[in-house]
N, C-alpha and C. Protein backbone atom coordinates (compact mmCIF):
# COMPACT_ATOMS: atom_id res chain seq x y z
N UNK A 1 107.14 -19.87 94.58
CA UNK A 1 108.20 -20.08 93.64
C UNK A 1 108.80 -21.45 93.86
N UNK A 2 109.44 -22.21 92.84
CA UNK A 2 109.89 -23.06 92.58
C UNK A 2 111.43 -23.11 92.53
N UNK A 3 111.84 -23.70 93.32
CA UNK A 3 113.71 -23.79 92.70
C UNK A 3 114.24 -22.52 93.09
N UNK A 4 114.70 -22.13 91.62
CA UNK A 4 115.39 -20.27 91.56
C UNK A 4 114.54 -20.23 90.25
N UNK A 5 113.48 -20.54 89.93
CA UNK A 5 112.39 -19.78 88.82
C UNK A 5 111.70 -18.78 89.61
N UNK A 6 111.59 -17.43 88.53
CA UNK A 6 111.03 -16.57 89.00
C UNK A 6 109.69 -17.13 88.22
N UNK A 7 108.70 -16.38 88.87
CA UNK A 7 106.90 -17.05 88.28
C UNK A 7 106.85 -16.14 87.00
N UNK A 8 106.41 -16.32 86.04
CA UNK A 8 106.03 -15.58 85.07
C UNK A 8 105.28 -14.53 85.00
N UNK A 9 105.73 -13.30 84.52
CA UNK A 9 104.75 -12.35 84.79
C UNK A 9 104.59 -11.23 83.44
N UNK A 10 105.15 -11.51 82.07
CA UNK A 10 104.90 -11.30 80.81
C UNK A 10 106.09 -10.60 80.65
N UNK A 11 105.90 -10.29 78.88
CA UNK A 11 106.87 -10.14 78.44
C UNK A 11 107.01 -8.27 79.05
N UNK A 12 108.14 -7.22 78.45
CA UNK A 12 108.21 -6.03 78.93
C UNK A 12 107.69 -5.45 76.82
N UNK A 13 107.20 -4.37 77.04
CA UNK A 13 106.65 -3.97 75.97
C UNK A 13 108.03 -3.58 75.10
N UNK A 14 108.01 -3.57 73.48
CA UNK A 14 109.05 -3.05 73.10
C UNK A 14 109.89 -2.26 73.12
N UNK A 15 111.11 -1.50 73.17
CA UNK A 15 111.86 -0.29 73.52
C UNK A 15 110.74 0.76 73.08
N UNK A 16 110.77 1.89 73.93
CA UNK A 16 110.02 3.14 73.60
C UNK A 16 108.61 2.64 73.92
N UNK A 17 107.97 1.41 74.02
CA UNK A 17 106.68 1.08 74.49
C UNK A 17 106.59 1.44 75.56
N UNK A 18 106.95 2.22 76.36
CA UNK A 18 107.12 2.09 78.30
C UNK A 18 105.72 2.56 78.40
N UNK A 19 105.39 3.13 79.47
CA UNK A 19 103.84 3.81 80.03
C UNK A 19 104.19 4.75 80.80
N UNK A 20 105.11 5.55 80.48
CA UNK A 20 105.76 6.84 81.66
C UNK A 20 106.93 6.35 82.39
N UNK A 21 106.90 6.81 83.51
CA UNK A 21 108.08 6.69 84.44
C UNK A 21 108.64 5.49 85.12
N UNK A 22 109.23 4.92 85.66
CA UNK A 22 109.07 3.99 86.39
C UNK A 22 108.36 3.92 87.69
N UNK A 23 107.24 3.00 88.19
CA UNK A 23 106.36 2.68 88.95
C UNK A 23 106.97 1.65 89.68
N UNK A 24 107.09 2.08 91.16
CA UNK A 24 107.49 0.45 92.39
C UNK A 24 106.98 -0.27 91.75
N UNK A 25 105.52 -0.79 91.66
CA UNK A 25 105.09 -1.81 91.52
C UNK A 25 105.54 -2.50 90.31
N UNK A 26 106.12 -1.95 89.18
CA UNK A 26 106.20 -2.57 87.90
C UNK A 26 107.28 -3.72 88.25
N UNK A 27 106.38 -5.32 87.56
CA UNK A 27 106.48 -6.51 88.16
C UNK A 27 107.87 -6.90 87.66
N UNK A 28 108.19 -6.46 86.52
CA UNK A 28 109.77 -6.82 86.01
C UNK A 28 110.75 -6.66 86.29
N UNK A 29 110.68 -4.89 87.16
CA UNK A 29 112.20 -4.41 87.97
C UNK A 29 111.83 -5.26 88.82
N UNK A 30 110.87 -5.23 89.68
CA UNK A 30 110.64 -6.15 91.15
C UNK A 30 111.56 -7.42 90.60
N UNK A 31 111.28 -7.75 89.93
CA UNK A 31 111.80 -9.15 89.51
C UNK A 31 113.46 -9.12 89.31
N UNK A 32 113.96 -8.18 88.52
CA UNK A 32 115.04 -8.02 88.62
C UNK A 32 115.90 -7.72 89.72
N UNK A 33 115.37 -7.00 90.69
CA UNK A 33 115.46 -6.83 92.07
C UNK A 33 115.67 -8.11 92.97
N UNK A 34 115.03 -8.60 92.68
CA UNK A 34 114.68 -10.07 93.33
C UNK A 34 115.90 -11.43 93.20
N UNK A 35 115.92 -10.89 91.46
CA UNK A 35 117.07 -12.24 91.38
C UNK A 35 118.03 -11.71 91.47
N UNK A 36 118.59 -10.13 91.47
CA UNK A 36 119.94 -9.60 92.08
C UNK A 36 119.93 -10.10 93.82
N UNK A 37 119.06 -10.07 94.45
CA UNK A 37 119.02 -10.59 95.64
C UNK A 37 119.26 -12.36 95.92
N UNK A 38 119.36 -13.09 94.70
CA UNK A 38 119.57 -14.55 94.98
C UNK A 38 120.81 -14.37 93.92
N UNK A 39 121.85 -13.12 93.69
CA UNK A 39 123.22 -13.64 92.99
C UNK A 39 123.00 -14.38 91.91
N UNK A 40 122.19 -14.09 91.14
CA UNK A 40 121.69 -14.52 89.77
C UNK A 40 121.91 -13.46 88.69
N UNK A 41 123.26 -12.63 88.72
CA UNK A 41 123.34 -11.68 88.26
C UNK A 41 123.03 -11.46 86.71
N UNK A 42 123.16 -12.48 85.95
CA UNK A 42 123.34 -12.30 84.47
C UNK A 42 121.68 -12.04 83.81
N UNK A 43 121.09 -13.11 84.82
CA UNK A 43 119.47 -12.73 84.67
C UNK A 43 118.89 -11.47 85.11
N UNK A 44 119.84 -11.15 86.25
CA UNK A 44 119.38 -9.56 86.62
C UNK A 44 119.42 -8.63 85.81
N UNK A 45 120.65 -8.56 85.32
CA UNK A 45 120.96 -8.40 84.32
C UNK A 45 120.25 -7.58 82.99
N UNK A 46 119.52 -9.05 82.77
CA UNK A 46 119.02 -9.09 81.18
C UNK A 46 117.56 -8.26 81.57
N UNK A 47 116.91 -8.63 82.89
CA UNK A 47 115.43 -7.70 83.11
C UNK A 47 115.63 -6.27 83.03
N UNK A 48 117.42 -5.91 83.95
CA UNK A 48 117.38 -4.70 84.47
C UNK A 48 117.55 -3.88 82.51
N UNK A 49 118.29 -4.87 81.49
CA UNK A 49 118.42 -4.23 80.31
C UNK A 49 117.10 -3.94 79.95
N UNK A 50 116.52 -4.74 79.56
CA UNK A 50 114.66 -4.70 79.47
C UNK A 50 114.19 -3.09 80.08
N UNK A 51 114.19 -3.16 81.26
CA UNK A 51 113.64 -1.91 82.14
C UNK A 51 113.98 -0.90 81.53
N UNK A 52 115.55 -0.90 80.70
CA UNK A 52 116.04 0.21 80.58
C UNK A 52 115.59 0.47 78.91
N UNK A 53 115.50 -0.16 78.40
CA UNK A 53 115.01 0.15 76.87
C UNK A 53 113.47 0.43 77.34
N UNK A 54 112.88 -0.03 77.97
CA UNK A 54 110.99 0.25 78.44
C UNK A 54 111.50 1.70 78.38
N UNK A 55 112.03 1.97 79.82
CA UNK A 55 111.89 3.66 80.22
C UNK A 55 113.37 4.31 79.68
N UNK A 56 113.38 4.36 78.94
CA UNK A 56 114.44 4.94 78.21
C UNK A 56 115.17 6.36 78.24
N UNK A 57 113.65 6.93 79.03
CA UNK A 57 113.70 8.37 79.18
C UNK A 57 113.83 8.68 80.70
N UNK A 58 113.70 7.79 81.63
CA UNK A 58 113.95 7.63 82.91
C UNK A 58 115.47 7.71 83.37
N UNK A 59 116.05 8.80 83.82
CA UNK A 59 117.43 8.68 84.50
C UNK A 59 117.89 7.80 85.29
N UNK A 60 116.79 7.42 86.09
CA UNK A 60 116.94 6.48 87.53
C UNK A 60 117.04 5.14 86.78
N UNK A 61 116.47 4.95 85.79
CA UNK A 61 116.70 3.92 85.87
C UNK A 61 117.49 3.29 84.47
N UNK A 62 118.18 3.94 83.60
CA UNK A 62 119.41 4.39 82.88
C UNK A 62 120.41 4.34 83.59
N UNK A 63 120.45 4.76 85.39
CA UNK A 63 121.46 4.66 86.29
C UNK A 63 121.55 3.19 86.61
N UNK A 64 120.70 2.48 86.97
CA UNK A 64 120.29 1.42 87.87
C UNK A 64 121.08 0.34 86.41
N UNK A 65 121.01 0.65 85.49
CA UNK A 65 121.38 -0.24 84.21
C UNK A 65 122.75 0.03 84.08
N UNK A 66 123.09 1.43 83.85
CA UNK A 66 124.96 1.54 83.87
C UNK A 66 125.44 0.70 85.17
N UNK A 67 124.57 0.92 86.30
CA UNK A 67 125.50 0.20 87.27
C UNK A 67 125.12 -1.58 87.49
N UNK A 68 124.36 -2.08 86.77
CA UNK A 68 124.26 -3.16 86.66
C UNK A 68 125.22 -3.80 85.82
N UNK A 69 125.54 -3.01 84.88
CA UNK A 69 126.87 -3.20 83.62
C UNK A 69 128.32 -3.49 83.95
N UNK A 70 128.36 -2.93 85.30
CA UNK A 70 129.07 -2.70 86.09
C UNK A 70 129.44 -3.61 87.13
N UNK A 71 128.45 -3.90 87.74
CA UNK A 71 128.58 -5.33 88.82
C UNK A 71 127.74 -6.21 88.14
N UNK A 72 127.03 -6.51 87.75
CA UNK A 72 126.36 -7.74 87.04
C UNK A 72 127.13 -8.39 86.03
N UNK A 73 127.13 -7.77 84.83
CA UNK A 73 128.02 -7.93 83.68
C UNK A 73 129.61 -8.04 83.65
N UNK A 74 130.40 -7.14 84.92
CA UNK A 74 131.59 -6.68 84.53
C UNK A 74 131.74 -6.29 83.47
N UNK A 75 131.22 -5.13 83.01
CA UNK A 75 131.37 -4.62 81.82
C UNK A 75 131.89 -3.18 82.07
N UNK A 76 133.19 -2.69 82.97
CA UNK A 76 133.08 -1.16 83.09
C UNK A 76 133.27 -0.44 81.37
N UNK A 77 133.77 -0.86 80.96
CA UNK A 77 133.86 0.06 79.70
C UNK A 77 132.44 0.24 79.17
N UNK A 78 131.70 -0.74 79.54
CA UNK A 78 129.73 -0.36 79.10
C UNK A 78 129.57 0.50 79.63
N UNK A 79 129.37 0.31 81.04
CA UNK A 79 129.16 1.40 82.23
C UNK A 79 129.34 3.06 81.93
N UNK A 80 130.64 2.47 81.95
CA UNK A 80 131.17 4.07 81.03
C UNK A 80 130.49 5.11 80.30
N UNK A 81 130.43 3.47 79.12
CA UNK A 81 129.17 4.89 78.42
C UNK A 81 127.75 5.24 78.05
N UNK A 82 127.33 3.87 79.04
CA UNK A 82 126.11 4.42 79.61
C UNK A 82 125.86 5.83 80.66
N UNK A 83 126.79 5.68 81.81
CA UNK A 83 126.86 6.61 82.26
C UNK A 83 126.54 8.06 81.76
N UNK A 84 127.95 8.20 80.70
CA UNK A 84 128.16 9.66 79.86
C UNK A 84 127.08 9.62 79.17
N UNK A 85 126.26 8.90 78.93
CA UNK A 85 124.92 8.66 78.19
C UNK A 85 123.79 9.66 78.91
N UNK A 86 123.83 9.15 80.33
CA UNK A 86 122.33 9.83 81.06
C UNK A 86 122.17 11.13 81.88
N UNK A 87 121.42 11.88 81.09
CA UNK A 87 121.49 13.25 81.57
C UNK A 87 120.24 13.35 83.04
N UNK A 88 121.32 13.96 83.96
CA UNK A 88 120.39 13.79 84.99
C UNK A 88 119.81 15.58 85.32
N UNK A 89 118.39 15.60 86.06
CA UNK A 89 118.16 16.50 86.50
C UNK A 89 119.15 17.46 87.09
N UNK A 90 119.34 19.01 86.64
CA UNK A 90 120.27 19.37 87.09
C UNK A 90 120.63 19.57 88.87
N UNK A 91 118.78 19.54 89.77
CA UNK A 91 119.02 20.07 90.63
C UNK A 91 119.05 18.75 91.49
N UNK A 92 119.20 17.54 91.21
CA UNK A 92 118.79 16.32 91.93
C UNK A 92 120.39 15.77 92.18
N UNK A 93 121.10 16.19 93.27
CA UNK A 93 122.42 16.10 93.85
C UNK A 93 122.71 14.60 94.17
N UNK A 94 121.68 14.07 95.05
CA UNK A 94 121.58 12.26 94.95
C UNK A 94 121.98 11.66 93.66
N UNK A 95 121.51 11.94 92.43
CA UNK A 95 121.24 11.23 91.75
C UNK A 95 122.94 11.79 90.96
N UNK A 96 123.56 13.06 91.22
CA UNK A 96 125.07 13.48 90.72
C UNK A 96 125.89 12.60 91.53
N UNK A 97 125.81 12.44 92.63
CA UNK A 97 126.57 11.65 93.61
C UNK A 97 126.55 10.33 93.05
N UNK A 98 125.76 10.04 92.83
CA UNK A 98 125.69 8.12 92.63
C UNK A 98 126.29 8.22 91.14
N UNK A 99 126.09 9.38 90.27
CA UNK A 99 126.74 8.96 89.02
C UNK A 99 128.61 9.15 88.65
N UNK A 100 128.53 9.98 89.76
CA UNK A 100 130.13 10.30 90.13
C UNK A 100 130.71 8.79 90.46
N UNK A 101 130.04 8.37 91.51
CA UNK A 101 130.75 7.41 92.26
C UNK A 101 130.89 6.31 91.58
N UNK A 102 129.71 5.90 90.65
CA UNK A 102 129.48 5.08 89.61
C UNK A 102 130.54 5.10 88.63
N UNK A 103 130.87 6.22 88.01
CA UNK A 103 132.01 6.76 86.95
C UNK A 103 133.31 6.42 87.37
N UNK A 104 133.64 6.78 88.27
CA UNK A 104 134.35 6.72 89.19
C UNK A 104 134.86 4.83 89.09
N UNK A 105 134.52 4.37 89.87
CA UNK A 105 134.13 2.53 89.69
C UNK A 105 134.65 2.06 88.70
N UNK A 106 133.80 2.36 87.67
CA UNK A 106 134.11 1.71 86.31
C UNK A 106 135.44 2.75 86.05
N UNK A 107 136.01 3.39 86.07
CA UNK A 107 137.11 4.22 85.45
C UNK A 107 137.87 2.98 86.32
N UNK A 108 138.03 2.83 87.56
CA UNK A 108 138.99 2.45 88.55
C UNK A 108 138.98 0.95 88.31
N UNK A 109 138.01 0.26 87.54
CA UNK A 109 137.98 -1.03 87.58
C UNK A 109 138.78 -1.48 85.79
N UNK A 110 138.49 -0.46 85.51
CA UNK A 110 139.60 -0.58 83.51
C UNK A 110 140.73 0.15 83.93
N UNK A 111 141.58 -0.16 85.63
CA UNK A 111 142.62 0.64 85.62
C UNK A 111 142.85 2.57 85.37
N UNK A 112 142.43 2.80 85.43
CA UNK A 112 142.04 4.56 84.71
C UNK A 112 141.46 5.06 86.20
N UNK A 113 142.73 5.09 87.02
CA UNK A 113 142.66 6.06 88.33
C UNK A 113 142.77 7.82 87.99
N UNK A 114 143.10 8.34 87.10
CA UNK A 114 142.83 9.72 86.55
C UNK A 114 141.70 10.02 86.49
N UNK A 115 141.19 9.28 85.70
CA UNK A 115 140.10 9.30 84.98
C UNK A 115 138.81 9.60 86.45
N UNK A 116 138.90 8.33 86.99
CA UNK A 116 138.33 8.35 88.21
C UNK A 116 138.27 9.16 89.31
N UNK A 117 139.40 9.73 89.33
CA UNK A 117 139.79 11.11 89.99
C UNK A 117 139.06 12.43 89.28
N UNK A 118 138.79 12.43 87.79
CA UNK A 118 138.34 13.63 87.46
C UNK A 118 137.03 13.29 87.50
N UNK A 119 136.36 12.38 87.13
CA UNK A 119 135.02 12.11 88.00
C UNK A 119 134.49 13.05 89.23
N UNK A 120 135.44 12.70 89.57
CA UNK A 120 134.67 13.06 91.51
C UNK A 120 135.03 14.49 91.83
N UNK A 121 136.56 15.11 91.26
CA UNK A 121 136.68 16.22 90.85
C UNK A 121 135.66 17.03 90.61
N UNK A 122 135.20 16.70 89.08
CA UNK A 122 134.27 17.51 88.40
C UNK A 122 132.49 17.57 89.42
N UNK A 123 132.43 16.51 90.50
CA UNK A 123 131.19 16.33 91.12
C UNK A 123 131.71 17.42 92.39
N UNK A 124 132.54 17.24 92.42
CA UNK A 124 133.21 18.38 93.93
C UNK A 124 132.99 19.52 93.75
N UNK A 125 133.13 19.62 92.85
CA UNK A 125 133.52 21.26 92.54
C UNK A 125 131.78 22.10 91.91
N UNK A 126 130.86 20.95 92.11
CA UNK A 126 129.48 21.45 91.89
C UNK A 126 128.99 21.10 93.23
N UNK A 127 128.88 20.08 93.87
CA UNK A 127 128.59 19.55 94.74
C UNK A 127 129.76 19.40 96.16
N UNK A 128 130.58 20.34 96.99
CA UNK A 128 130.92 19.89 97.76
C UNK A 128 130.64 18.70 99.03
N UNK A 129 131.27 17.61 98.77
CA UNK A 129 130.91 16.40 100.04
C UNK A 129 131.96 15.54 100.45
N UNK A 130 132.15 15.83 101.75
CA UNK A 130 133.16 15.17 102.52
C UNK A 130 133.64 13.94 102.09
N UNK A 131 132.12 13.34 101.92
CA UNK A 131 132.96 11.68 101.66
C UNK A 131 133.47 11.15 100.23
N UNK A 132 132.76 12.06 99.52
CA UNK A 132 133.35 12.33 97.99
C UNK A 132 135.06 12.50 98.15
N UNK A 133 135.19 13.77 98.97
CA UNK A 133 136.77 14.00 98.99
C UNK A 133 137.38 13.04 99.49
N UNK A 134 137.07 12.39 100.57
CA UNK A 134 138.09 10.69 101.09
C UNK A 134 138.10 10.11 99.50
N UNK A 135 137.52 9.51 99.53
CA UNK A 135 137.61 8.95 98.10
C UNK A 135 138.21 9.26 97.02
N UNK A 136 138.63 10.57 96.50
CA UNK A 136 139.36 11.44 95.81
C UNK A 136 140.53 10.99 96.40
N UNK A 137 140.64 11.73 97.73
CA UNK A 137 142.43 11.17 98.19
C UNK A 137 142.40 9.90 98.57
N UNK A 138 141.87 9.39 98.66
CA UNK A 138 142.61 7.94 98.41
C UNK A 138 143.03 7.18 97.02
N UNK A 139 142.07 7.54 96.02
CA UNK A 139 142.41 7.09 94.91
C UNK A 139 144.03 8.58 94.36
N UNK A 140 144.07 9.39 95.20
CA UNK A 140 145.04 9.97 94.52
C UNK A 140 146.36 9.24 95.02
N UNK A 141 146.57 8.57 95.94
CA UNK A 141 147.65 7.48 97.05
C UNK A 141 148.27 6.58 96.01
């Protein structure tokens, strides 16, 4: 690589073009991955949007995009409703946790500590977890 150019590695197929799920190897998240790692957020950004119109039907990575909206963009009100957007597996608790905490974030970053509180609430009360509850009481302080 050159500079902060990433090498070219083609375009991403149109929304709904994806090829299934998301794959490690697929060269575009890598890439987006990559320039979130050199604080190039807006470009991260724009791949991680890409990824997310490809796999559209992918939770993980519908997540990985609300929370890019989020710290990349500063966009919590996007976040938001991307979030309320992605339906996750019911039995996959990782993936409730990160969307709580995520919700959570963006509620707390547009001011909306309630809001953020019923977040983690509503994840508690399916999911009991310790460190969920710190977080609850502190944002209740």
């Amino acid at each position: 690589m050159v500079g902060d150019q990433l090498p070219h590695r083609g375009r991403l197929p149109a929304a709904g073009q994806g090829d299934g799920p998301f794959e490690a190897d697929d060269d575009d998240l890598t890439d987006a991955v990559q320039v979130v790692g050199r604080h190039r957020a807006e470009q991260a950004a724009g791949l991680i949007a890409q990824a997310a119109e490809r796999y559209a039907a992918d939770p993980e990575v519908q997540m990985l995009a609300a929370e890019s909206k989020l710290v990349d963009r500063k966009d919590p009100q996007g976040a938001i409703a991307a979030l309320n957007a992605v339906q996750l597996p019911a039995d996959n608790r990782f993936m409730a946790f990160r969307k709580a905490g995520l919700l959570a974030d963006a509620y707390e970053a547009t001011g909306r500590k309630p809001e953020a509180a019923a977040a983690l609430e509503a994840m508690l009360k399916v999911f009991p977890n310790a460190r969920l509850q710190q977080r609850l009481d502190a944002l209740r302080k």
